[in-house]
PDB file of N, CA and C in Angstrom:
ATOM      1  N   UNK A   1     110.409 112.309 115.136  1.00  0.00           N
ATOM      2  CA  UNK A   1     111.522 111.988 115.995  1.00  0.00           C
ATOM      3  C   UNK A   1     110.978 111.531 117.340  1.00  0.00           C
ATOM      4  N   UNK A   2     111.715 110.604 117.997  1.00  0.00           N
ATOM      5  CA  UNK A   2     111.041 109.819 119.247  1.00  0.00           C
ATOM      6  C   UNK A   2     111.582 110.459 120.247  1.00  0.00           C
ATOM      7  N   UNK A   3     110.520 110.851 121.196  1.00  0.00           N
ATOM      8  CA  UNK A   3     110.795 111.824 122.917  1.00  0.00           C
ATOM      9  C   UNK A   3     111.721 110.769 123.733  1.00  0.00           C
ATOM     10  N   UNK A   4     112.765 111.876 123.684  1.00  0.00           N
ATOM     11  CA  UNK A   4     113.897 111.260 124.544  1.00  0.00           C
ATOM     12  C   UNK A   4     113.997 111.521 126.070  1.00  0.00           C
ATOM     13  N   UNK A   5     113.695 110.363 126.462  1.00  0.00           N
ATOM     14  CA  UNK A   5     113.898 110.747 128.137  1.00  0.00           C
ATOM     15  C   UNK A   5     114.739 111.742 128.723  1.00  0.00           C
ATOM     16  N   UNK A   6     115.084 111.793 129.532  1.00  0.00           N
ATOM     17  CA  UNK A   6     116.002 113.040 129.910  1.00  0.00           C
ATOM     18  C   UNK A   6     116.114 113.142 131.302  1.00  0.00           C
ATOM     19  N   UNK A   7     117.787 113.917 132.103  1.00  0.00           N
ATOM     20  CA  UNK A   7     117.417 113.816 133.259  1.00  0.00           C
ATOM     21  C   UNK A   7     118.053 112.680 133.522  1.00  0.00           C
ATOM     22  N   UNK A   8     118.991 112.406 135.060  1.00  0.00           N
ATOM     23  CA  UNK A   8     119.716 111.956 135.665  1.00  0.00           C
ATOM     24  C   UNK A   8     119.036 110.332 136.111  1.00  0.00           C
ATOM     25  N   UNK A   9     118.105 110.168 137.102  1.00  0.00           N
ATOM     26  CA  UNK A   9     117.219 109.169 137.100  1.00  0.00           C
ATOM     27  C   UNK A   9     116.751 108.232 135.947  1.00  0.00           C
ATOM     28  N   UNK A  10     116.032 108.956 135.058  1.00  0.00           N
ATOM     29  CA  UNK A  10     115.065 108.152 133.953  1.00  0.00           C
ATOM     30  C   UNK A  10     115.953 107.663 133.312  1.00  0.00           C
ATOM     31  N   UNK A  11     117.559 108.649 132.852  1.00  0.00           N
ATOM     32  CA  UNK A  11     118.054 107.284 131.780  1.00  0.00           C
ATOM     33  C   UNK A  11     118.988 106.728 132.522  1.00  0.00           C
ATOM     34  N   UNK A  12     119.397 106.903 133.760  1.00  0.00           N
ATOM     35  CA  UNK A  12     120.064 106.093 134.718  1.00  0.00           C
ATOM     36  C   UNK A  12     119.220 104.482 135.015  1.00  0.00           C
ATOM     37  N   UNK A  13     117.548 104.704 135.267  1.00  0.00           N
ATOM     38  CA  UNK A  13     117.040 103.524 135.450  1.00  0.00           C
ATOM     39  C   UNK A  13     116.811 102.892 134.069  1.00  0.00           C
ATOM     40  N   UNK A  14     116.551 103.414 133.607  1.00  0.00           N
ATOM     41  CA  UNK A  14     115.821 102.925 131.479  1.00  0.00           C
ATOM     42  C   UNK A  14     117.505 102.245 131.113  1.00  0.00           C
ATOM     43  N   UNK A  15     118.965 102.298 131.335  1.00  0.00           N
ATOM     44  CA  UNK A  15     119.972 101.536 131.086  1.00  0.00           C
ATOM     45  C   UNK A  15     120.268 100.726 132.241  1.00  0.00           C
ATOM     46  N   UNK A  16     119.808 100.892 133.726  1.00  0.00           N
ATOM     47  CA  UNK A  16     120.146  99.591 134.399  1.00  0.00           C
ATOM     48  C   UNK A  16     119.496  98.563 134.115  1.00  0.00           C
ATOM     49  N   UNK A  17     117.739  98.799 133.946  1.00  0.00           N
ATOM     50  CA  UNK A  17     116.725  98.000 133.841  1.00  0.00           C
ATOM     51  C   UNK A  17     117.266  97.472 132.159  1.00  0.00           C
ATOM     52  N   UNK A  18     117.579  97.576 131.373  1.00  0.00           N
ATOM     53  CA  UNK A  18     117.520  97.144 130.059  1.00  0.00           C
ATOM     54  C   UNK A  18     118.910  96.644 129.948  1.00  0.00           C
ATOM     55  N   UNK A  19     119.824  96.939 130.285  1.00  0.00           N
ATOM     56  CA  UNK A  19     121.091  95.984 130.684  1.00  0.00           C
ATOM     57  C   UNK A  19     121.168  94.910 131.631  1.00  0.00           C
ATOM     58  N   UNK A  20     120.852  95.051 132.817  1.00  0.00           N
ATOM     59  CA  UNK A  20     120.329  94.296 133.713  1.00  0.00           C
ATOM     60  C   UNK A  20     119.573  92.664 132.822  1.00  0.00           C
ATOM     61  N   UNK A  21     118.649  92.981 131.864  1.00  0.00           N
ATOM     62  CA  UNK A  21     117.511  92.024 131.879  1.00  0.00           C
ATOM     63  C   UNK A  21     118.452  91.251 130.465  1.00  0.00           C
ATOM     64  N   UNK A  22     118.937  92.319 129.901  1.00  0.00           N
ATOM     65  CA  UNK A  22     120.074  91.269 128.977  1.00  0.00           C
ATOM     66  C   UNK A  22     121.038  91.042 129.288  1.00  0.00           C
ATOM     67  N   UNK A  23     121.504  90.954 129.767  1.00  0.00           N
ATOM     68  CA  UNK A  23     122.448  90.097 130.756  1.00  0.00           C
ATOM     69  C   UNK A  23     122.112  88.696 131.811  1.00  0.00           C
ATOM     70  N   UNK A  24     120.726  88.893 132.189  1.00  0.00           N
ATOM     71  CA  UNK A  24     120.592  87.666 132.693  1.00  0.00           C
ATOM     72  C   UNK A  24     120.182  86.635 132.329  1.00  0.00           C
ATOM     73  N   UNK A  25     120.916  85.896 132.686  1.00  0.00           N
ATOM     74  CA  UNK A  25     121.510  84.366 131.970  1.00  0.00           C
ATOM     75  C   UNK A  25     121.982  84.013 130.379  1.00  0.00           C
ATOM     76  N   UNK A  26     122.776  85.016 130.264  1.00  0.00           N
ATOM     77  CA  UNK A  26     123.244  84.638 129.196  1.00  0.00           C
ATOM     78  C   UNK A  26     124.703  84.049 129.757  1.00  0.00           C
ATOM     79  N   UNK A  27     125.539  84.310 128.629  1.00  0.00           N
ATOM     80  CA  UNK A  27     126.956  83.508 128.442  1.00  0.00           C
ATOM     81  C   UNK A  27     127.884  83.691 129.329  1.00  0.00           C
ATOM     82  N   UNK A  28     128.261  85.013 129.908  1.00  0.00           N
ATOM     83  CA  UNK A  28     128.894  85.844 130.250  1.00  0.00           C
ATOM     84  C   UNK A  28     128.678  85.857 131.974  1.00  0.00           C
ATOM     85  N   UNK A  29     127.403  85.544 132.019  1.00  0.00           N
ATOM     86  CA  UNK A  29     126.609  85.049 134.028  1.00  0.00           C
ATOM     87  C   UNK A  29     126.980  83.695 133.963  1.00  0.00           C
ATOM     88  N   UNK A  30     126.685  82.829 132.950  1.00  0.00           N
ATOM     89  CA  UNK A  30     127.095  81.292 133.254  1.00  0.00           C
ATOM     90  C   UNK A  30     128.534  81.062 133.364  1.00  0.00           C
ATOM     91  N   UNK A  31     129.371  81.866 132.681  1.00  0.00           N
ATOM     92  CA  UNK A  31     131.218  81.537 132.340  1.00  0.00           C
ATOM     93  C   UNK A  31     131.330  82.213 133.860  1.00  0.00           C
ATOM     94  N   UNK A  32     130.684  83.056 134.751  1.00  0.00           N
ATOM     95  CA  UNK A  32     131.085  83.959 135.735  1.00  0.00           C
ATOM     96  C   UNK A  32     130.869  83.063 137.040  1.00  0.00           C
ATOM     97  N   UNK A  33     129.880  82.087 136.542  1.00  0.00           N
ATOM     98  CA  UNK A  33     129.235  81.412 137.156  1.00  0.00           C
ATOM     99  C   UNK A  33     129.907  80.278 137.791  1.00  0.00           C
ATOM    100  N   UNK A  34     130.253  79.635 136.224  1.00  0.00           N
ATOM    101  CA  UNK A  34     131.287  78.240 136.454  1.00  0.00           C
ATOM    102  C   UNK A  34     133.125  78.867 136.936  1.00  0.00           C
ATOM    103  N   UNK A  35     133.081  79.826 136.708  1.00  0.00           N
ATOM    104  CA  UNK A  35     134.590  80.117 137.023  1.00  0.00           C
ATOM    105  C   UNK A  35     134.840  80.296 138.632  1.00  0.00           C
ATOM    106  N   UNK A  36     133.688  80.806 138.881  1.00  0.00           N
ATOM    107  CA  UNK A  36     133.310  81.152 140.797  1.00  0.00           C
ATOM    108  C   UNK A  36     132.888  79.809 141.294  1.00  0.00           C
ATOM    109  N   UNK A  37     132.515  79.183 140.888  1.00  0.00           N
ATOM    110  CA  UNK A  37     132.492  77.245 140.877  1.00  0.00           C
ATOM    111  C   UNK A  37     133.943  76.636 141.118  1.00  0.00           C
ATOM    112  N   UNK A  38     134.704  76.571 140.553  1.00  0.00           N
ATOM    113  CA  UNK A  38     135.961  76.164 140.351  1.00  0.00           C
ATOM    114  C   UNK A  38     136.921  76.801 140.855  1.00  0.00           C
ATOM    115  N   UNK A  39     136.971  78.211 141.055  1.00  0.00           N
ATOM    116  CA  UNK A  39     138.005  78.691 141.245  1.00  0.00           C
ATOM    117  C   UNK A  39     137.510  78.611 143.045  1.00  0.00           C
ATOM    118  N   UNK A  40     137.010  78.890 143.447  1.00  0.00           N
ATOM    119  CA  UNK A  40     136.704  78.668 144.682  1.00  0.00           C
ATOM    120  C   UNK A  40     136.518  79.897 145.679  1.00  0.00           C
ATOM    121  N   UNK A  41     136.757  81.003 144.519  1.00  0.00           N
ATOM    122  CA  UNK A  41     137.519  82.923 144.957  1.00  0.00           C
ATOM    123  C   UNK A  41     136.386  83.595 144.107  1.00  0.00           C
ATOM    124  N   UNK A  42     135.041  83.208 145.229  1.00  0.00           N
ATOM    125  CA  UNK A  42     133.761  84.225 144.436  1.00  0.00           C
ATOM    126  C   UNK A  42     133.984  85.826 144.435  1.00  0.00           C
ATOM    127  N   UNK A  43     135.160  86.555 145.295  1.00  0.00           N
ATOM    128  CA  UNK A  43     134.979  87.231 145.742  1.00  0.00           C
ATOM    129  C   UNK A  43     136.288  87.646 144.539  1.00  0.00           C
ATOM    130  N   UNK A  44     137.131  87.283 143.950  1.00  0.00           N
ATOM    131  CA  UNK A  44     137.871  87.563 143.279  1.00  0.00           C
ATOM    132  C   UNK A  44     137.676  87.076 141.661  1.00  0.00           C
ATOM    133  N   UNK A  45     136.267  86.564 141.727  1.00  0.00           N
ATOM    134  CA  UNK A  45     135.885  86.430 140.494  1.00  0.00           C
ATOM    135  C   UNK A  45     134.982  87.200 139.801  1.00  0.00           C
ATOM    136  N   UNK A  46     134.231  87.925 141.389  1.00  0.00           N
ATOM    137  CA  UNK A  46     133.538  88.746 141.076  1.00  0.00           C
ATOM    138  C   UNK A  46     134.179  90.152 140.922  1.00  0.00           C
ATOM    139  N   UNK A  47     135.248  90.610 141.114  1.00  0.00           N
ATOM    140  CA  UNK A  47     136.215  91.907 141.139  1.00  0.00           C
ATOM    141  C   UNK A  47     136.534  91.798 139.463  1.00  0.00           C
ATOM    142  N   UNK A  48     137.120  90.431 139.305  1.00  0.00           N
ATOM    143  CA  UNK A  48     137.277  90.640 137.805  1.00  0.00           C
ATOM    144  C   UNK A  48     136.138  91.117 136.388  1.00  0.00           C
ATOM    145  N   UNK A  49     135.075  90.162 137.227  1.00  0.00           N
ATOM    146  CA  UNK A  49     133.671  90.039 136.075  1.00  0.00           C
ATOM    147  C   UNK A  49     133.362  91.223 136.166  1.00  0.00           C
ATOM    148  N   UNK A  50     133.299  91.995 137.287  1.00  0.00           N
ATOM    149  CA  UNK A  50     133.092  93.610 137.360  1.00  0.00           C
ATOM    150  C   UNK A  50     134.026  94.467 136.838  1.00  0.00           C
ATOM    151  N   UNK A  51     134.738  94.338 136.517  1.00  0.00           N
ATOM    152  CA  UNK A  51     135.827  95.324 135.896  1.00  0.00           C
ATOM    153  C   UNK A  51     135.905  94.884 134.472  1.00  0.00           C
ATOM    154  N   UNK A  52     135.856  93.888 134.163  1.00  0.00           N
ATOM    155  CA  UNK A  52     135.750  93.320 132.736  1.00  0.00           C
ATOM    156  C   UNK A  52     134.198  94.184 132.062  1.00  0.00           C
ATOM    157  N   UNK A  53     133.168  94.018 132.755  1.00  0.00           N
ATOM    158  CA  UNK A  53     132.048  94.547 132.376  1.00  0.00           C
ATOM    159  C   UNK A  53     131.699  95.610 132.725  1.00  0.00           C
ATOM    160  N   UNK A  54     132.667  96.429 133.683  1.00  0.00           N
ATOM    161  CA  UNK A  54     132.588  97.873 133.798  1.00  0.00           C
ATOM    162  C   UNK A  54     133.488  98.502 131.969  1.00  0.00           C
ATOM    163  N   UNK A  55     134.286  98.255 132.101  1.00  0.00           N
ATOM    164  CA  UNK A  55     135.590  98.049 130.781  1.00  0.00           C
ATOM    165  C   UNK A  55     134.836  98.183 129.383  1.00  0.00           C
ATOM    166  N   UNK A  56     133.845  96.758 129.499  1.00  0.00           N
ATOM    167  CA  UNK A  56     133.322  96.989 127.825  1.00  0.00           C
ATOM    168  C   UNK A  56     132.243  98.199 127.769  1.00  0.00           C
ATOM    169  N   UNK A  57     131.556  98.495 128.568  1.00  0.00           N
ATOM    170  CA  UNK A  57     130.689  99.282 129.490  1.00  0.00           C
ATOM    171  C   UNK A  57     131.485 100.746 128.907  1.00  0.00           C
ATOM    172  N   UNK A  58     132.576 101.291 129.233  1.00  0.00           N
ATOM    173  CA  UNK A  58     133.067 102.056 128.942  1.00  0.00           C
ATOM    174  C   UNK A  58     133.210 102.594 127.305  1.00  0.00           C
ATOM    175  N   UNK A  59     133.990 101.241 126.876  1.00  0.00           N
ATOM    176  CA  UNK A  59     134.265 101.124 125.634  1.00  0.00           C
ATOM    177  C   UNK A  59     132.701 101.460 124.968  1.00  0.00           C
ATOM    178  N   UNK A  60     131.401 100.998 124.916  1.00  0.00           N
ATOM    179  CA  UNK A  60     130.368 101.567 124.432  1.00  0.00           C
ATOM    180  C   UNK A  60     130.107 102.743 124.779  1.00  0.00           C
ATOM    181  N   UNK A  61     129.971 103.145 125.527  1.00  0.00           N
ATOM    182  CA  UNK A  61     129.501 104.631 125.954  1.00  0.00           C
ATOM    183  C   UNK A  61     130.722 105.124 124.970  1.00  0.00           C
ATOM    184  N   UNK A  62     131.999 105.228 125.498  1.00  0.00           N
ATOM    185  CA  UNK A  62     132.839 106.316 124.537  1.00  0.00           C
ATOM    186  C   UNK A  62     132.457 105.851 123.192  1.00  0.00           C
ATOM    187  N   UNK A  63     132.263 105.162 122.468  1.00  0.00           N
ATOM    188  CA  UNK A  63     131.871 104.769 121.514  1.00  0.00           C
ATOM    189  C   UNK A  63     130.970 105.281 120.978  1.00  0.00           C
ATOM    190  N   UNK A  64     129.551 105.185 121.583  1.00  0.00           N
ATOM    191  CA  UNK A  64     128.415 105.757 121.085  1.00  0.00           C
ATOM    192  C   UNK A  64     128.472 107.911 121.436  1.00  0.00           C
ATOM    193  N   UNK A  65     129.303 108.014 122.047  1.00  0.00           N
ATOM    194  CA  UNK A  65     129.774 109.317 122.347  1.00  0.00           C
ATOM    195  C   UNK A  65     130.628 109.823 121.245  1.00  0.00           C
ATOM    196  N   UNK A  66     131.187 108.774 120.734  1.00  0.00           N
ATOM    197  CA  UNK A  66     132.064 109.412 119.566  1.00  0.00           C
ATOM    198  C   UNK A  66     130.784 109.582 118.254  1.00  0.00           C
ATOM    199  N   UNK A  67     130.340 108.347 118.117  1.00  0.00           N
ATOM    200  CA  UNK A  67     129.232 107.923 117.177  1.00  0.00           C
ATOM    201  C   UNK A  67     128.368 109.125 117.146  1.00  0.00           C
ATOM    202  N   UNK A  68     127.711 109.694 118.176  1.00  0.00           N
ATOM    203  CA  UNK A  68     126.548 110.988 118.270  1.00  0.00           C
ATOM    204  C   UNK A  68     127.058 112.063 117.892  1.00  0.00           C
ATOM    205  N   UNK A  69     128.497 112.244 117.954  1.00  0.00           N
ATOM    206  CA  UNK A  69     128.913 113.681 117.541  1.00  0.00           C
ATOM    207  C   UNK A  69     129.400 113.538 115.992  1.00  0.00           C
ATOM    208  N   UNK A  70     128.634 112.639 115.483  1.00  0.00           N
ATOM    209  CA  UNK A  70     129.418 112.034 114.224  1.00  0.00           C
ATOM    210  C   UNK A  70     128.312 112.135 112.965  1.00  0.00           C
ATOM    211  N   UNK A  71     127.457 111.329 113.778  1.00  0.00           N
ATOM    212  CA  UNK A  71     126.235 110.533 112.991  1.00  0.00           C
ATOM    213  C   UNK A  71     124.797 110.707 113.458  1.00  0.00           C
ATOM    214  N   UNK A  72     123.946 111.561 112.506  1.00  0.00           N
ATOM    215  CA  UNK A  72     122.851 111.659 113.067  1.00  0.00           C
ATOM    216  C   UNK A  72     122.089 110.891 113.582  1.00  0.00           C
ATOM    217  N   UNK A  73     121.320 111.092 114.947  1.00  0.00           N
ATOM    218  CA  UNK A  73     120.256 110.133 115.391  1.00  0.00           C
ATOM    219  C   UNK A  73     119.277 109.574 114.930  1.00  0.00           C
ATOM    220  N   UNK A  74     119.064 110.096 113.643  1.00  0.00           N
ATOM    221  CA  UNK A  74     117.951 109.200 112.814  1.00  0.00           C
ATOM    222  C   UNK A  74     119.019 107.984 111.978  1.00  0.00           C
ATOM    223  N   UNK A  75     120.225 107.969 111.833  1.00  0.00           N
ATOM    224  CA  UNK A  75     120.748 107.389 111.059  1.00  0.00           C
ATOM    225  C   UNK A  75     121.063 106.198 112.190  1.00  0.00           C
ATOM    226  N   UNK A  76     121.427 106.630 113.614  1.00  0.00           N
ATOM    227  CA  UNK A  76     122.167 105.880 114.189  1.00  0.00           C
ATOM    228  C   UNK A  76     121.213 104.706 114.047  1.00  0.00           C
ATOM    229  N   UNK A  77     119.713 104.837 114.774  1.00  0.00           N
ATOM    230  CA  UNK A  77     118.342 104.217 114.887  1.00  0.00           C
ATOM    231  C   UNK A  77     118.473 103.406 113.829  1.00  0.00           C
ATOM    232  N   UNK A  78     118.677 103.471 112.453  1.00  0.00           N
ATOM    233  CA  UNK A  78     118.153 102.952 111.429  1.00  0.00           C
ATOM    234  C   UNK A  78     119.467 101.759 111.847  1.00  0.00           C
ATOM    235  N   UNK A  79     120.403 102.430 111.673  1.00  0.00           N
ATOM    236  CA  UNK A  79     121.342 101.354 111.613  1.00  0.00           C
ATOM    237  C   UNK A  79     121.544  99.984 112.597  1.00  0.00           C
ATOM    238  N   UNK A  80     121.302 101.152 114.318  1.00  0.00           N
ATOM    239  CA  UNK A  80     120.836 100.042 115.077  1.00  0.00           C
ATOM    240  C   UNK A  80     119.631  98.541 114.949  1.00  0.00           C
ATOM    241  N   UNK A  81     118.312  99.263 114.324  1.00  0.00           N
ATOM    242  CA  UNK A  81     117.621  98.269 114.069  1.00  0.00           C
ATOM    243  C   UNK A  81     118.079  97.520 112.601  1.00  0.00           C
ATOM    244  N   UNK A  82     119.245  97.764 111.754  1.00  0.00           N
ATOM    245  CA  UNK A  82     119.575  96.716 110.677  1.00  0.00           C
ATOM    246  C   UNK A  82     120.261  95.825 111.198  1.00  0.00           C
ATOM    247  N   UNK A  83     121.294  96.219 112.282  1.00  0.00           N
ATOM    248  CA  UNK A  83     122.080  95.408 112.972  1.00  0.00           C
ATOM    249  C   UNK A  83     121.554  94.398 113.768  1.00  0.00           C
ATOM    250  N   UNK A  84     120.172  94.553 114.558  1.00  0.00           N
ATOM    251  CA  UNK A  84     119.137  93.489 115.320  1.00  0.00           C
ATOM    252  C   UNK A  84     118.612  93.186 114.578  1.00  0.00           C
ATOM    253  N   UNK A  85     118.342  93.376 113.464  1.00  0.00           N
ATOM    254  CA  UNK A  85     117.686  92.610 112.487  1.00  0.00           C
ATOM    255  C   UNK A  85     118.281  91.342 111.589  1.00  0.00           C
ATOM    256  N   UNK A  86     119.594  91.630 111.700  1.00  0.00           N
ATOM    257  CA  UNK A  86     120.717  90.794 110.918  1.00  0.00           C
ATOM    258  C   UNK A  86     120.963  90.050 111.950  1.00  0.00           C
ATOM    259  N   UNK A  87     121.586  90.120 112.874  1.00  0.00           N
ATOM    260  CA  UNK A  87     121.763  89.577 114.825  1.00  0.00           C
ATOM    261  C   UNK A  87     120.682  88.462 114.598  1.00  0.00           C
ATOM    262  N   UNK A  88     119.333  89.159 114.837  1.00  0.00           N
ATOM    263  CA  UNK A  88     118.241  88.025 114.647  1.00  0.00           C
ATOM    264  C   UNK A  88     118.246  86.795 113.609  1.00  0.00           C
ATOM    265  N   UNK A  89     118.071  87.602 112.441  1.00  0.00           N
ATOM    266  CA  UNK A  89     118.126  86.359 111.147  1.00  0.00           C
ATOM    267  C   UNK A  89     119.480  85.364 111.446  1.00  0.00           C
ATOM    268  N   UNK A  90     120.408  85.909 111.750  1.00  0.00           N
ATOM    269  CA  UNK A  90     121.783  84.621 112.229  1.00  0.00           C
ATOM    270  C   UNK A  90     121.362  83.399 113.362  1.00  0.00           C
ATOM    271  N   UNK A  91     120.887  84.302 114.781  1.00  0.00           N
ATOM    272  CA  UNK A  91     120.307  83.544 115.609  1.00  0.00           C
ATOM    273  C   UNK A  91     118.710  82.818 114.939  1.00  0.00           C
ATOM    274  N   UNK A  92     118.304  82.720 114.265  1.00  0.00           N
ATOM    275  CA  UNK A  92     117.419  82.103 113.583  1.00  0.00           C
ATOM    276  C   UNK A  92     117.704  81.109 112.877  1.00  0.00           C
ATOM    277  N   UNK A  93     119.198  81.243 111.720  1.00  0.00           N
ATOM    278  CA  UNK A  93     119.410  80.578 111.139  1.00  0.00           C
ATOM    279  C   UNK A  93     120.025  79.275 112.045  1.00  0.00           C
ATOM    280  N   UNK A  94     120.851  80.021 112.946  1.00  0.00           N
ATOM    281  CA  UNK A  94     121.653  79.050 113.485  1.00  0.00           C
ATOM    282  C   UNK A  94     120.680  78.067 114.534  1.00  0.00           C
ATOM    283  N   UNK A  95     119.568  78.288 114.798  1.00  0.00           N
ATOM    284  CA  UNK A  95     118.280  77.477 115.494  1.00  0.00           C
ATOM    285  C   UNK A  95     118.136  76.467 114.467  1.00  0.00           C
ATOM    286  N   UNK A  96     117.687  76.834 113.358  1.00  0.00           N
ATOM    287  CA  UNK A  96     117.208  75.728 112.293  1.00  0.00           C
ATOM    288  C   UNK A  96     118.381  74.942 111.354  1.00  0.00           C
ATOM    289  N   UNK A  97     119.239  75.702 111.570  1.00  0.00           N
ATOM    290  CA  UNK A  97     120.969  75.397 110.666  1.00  0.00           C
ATOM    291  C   UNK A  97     121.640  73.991 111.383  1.00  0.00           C
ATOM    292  N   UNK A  98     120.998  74.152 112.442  1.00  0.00           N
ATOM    293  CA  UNK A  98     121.870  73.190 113.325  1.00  0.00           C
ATOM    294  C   UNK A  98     121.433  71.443 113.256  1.00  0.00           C
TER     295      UNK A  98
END
């Protein structure tokens, strides 16, 4: 079984730093991007994009909170890496598919 960090700090920084780095520049920074472009209300585009992504933010945590009291952590792991593994092979296909 893999040593789980622990403690207020370590998995406070280990989910900013790893959310943080997927998130940048993907779909979701560019649509936030061009909408604060156009709309002309960075300051009200950014209230939304933050609450929208505080929101799904939520929705996972209760999620994976329901999930842990459910489903063992060796199972969750396995499943997580079938799911990036399938994720991947799509984004693969769809590179060469195209």
């Amino acid at each position: 079984m893999a040593n789980r960090t622990s403690g207020f700090w370590p998995v406070f920084l280990s989910t900013f730093v790893t959310i943080f780095l997927a998130e940048l520049g993907d779909k979701t920074q560019v649509t936030t991007m061009l909408m604060s472009a156009e709309s002309k209300a960075p300051v009200v585009v950014f209230l939304g994009a933050g609450l929208a992504l505080i929101s799904t933010s939520l929705i996972g945590v209760l999620l994976g909170q329901w999930l842990s009291n459910r489903v063992s952590e060796e199972t969750l792991d396995v499943c997580a890496g079938i799911l990036l593994v399938l994720i991947s092979i799509g984004l693969v296909g769809d590179i060469f598919g195209s």
